[in-house]
Protein backbone atom coordinates (compact mmCIF):
# COMPACT_ATOMS: atom_id res chain seq x y z
CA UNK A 1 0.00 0.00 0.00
CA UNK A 2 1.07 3.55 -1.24
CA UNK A 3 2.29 5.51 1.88
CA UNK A 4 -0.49 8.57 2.79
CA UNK A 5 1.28 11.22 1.82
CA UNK A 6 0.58 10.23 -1.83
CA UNK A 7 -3.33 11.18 -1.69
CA UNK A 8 -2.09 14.12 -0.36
CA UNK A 9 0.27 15.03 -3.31
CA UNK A 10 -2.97 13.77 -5.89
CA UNK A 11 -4.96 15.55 -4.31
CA UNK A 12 -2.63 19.16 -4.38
CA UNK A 13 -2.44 17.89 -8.41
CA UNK A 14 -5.79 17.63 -9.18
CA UNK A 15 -6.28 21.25 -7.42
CA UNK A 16 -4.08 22.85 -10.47
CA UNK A 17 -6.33 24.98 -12.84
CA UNK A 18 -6.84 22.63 -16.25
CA UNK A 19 -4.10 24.10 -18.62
CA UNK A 20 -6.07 23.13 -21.94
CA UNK A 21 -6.09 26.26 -24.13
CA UNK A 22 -3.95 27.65 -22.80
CA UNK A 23 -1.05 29.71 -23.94
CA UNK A 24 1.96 28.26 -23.58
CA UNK A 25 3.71 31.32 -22.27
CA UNK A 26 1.20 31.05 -19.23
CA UNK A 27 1.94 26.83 -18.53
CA UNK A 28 5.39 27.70 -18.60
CA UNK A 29 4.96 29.99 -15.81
CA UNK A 30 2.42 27.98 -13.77
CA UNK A 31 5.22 25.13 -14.01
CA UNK A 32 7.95 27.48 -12.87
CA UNK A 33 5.65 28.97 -9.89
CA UNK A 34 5.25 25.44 -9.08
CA UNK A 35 8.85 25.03 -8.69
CA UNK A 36 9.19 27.23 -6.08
CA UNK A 37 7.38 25.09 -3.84
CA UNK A 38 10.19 23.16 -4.07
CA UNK A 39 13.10 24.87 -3.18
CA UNK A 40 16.56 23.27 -3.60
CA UNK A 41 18.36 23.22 -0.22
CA UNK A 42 20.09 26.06 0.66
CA UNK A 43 23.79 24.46 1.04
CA UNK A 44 23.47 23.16 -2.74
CA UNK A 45 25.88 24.86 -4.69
CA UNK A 46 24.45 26.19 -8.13
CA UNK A 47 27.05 27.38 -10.89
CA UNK A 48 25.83 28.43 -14.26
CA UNK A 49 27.41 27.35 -17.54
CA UNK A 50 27.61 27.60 -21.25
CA UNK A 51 27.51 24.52 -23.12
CA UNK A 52 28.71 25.11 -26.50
CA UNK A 53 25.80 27.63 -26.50
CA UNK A 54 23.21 25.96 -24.62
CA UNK A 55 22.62 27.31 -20.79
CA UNK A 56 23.23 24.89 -18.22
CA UNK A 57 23.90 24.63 -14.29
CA UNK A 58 26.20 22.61 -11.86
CA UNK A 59 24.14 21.51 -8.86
CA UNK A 60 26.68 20.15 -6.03
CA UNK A 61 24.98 18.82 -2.93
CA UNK A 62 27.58 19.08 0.26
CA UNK A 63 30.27 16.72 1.01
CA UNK A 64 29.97 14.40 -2.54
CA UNK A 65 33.20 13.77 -3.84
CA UNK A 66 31.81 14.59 -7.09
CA UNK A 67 33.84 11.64 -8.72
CA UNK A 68 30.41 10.97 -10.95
CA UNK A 69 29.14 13.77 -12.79
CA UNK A 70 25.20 13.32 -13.79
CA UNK A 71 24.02 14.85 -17.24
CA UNK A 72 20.37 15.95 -16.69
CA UNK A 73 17.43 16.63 -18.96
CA UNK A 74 14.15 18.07 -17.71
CA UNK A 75 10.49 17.00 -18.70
CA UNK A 76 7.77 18.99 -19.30
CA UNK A 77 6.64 17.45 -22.65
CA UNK A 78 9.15 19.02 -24.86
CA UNK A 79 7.47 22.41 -24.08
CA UNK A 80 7.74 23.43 -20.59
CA UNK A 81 10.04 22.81 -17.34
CA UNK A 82 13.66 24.22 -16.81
CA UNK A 83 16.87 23.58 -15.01
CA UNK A 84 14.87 25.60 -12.25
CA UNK A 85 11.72 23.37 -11.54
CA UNK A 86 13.46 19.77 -11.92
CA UNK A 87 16.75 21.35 -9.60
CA UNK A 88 15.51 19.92 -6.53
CA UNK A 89 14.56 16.37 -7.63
CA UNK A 90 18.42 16.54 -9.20
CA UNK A 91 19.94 17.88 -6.62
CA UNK A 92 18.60 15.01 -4.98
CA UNK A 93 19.76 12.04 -7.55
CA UNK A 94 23.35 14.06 -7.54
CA UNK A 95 23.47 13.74 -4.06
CA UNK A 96 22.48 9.80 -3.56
CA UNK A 97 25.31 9.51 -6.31
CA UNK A 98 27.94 11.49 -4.56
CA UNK A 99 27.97 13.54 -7.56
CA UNK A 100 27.78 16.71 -9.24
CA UNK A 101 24.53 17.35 -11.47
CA UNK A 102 24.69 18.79 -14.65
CA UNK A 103 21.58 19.77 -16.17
CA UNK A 104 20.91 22.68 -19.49
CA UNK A 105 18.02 24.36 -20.87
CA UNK A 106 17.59 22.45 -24.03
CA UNK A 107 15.37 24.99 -26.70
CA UNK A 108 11.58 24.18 -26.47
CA UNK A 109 8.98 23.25 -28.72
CA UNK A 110 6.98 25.08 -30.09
CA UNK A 111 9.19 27.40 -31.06
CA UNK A 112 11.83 25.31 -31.63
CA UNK A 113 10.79 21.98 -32.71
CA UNK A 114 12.78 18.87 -33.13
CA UNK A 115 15.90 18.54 -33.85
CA UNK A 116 16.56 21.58 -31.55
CA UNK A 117 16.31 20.34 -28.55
CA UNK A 118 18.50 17.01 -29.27
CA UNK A 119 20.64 18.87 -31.17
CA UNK A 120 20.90 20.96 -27.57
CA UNK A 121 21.08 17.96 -25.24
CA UNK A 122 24.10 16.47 -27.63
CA UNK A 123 26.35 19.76 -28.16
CA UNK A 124 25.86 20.24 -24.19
CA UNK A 125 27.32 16.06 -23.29
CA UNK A 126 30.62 16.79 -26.04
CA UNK A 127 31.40 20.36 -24.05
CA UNK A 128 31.27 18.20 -20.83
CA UNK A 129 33.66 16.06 -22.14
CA UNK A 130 35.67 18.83 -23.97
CA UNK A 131 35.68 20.12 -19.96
CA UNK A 132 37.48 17.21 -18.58
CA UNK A 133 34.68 14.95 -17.90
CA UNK A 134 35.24 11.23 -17.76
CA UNK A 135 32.75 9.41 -19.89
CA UNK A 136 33.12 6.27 -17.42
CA UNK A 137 32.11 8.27 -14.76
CA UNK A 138 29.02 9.96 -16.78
CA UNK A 139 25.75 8.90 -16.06
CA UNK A 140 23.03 10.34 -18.56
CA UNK A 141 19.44 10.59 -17.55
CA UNK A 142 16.03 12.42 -17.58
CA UNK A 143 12.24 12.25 -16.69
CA UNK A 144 9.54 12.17 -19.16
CA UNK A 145 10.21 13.95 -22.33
CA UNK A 146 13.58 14.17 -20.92
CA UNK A 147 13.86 10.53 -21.05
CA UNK A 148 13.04 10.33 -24.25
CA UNK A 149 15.84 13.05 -25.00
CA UNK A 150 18.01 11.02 -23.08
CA UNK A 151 17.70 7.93 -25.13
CA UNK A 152 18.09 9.91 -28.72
CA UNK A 153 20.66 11.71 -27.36
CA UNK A 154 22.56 8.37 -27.12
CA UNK A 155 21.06 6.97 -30.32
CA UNK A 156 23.08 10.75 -31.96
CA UNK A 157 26.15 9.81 -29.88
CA UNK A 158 26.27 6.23 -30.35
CA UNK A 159 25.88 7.06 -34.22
CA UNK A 160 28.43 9.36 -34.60
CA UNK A 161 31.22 7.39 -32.43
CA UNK A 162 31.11 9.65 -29.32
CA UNK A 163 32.25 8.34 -25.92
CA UNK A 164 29.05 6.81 -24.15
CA UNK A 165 28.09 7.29 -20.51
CA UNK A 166 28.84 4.67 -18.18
CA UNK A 167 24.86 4.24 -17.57
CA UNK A 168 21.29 5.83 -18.28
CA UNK A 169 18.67 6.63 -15.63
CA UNK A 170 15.15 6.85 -17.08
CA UNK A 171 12.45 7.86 -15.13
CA UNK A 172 8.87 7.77 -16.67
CA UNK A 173 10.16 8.04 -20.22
CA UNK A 174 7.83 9.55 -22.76
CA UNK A 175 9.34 7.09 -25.99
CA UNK A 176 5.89 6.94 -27.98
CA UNK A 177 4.73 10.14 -29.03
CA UNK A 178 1.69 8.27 -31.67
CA UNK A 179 0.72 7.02 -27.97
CA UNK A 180 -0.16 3.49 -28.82
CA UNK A 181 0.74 2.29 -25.72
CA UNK A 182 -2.76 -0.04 -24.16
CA UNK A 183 -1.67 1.96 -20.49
CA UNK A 184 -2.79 4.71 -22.43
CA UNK A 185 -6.64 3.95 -21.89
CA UNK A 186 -6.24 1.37 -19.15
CA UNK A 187 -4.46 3.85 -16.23
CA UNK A 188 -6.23 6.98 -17.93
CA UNK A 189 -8.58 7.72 -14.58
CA UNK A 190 -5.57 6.37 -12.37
CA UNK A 191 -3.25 9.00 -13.75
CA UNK A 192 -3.24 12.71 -12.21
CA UNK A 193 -0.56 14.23 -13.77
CA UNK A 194 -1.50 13.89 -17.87
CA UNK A 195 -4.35 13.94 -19.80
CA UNK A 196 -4.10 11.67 -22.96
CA UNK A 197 -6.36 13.77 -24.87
CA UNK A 198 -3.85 16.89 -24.87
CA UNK A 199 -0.67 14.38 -26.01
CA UNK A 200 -1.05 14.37 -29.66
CA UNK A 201 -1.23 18.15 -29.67
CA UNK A 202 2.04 18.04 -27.58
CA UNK A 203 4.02 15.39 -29.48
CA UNK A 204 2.64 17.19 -33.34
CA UNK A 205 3.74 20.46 -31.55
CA UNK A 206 7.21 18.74 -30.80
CA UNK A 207 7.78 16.88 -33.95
CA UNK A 208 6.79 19.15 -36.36
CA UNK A 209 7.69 17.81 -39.63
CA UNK A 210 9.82 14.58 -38.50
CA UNK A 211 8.18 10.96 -38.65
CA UNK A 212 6.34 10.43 -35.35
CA UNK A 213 7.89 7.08 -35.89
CA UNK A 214 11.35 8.53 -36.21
CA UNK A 215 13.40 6.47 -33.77
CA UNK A 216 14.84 9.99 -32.93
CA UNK A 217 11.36 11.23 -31.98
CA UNK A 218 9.85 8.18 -30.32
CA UNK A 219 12.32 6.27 -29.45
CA UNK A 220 10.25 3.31 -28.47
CA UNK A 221 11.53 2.43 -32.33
CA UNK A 222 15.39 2.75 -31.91
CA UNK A 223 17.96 0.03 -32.34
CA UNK A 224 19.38 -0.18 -28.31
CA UNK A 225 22.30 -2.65 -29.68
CA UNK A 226 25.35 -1.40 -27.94
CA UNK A 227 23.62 1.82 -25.50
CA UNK A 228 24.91 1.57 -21.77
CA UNK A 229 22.95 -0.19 -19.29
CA UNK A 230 19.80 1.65 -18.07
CA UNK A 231 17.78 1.76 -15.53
CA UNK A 232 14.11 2.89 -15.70
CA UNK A 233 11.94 3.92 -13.01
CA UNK A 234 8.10 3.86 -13.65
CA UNK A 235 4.72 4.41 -11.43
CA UNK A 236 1.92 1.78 -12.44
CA UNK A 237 -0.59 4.18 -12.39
CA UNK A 238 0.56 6.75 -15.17
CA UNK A 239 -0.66 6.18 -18.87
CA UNK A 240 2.86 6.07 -20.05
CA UNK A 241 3.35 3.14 -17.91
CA UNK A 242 3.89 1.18 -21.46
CA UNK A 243 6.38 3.81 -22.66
CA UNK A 244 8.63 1.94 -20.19
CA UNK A 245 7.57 -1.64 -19.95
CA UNK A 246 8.06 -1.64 -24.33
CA UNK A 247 11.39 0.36 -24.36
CA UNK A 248 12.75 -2.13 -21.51
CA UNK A 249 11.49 -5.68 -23.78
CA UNK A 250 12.96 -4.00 -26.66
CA UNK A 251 16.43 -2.81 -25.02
CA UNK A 252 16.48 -6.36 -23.34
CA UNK A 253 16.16 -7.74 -26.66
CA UNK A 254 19.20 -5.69 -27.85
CA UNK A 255 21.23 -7.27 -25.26
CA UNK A 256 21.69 -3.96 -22.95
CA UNK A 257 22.07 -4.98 -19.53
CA UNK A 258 18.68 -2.47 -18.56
CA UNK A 259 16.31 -2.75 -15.14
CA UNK A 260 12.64 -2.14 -14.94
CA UNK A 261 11.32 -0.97 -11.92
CA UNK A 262 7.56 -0.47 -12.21
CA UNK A 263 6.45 1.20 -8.81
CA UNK A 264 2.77 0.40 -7.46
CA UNK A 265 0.74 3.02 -7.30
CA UNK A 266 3.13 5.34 -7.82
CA UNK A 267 2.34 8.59 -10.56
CA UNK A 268 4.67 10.16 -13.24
CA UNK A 269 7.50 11.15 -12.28
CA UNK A 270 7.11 10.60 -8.52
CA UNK A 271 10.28 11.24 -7.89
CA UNK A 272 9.68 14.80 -8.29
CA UNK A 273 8.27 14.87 -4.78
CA UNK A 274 11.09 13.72 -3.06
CA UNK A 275 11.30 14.36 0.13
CA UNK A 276 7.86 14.63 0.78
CA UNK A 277 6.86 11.31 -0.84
CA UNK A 278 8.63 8.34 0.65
CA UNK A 279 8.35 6.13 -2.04
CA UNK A 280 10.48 9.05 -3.88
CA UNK A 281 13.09 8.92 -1.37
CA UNK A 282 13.59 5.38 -1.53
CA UNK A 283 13.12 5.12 -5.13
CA UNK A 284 16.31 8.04 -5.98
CA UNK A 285 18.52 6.17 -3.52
CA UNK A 286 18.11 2.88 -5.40
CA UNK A 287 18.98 5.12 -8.20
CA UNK A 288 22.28 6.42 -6.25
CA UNK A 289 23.04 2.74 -5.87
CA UNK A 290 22.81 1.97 -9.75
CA UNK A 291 24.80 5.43 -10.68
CA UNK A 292 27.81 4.24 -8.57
CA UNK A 293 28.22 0.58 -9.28
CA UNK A 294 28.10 0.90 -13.20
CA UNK A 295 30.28 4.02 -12.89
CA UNK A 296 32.94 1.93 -10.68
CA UNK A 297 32.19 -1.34 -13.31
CA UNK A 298 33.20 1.08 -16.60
CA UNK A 299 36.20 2.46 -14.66
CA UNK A 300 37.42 -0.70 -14.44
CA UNK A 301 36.78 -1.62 -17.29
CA UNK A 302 38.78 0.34 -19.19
């Protein structure tokens, strides 16, 4: 059984005015608003950076050695979120890591459709290695849209010989933007945080022209022979449940050593409510424990 604060985070959800016609300039402010009710601890250290022209930010908790450096990309569907309302939740994942957190502004859709914002996420990972960073030690990872950015951001890498990051953390990985995925009608009244019937606006919005079949765009299509091992982090009541559950048969398929963990009755993206949420707590130090083994295994590998 879910613990109780849960209803109470549901509940503060379904209190948030419907966005649906809404301009976007306005949801991107509601989502940064929301942000501030969840501050990043004062004794974080926050450092801003330019990444071969995209803005980013160091998060450093205290007292991590910062021997693993974490490359972080929002959600928000492509459209909305920003270093600023995800910095908690990654200060948090940097910290059960004993690492630094490195996470950028990729350009947003719809402005700036795809490829912008892969083209973003991929010029950002070569100026952290241009900066020193040891790809070993690299873990790559993001939350929704993010995690689909994340996984064609290695599919560009991969492709064009780059280094690859020791591992990939995926947490509630939006992978099918045609949303054919069954969760998408069976968790539909369990799931507070999306509403299917606005997702093919969002995905067309984010796509533009490309194939919504593009492996690059949904990337519930890609070939995962040779990506890093992954884990992914799901709730079983979210309508992108099958986002997950299909990218981790596939990537198991393709012989990457990936982990599914498909939380019960957890939402998307739970782990946003860390600390509040102890299922979020205990859910981003099992990702802390997954960071630091595979960066220690491709260390030593080497």
């Amino acid at each position: 059984m879910a613990s109780p604060q849960l209803q109470n985070i549901i509940e503060m959800i379904k209190a948030q005015p419907l966005r649906e016609g809404v301009p976007i300039e306005e949801t991107r402010a509601a989502f940064e608003q929301l942000g501030t009710a969840f501050p990043v601890a004062d004794d974080v250290k926050r450092e801003k950076a330019d990444a071969n022209g995209v803005p980013g930010e160091w998060l450093t908790p205290p007292g991590v050695s910062g021997d693993i450096t974490i490359y972080y990309l929002h959600g928000g569907g492509y459209s909305i979120g920003s270093v600023n309302t995800h910095a908690r939740m990654v200060s948090l994942i940097a910290a059960a890591c004993d690492a630094r957190a490195f996470a950028v502004d990729y350009r947003l859709a719809p402005e700036n459709p795809f490829p912008a914002g892969l083209d973003d996420a991929v010029a950002a990972y070569r100026w952290l290695l241009g900066q020193g960073v040891d790809p070993a030690r690299l873990i790559i990872g993001g939350d929704s849209a993010g995690g689909g950015l994340t996984l064609a951001t290695l599919q560009r890498l991969r492709e064009a010989g780059d280094p690859l990051p020791a591992a990939a953390v995926l947490l509630s990985p939006w992978t099918d933007l045609e949303g054919t995925g069954e969760s998408i009608k069976t968790r539909r009244e369990a799931d507070p945080m999306i509403n299917p019937d606005m997702m093919p606006e969002g995905a067309k919005s984010y796509r533009g022209d490309a194939d919504v079949r593009d492996p690059l765009v949904s990337p519930l299509h890609a070939d995962f022979t040779g990506l890093p091992p992954m884990l992914i982090q799901v709730g079983d009541a979210e309508v992108l449940l099958d986002d997950s559950t299909r990218v981790y048969e596939r990537a198991q398929a393709a012989g990457v050593d990936v982990t599914l963990e498909v939380n019960d009755e957890m939402i998307h993206v739970f782990q946003f409510f860390a600390p509040l949420l102890p299922e979020a707590v205990a859910a981003i130090a099992r990702i802390g424990e997954f960071a630091k083994s595979h960066a220690a295994a491709a260390a030593a590998a080497r």
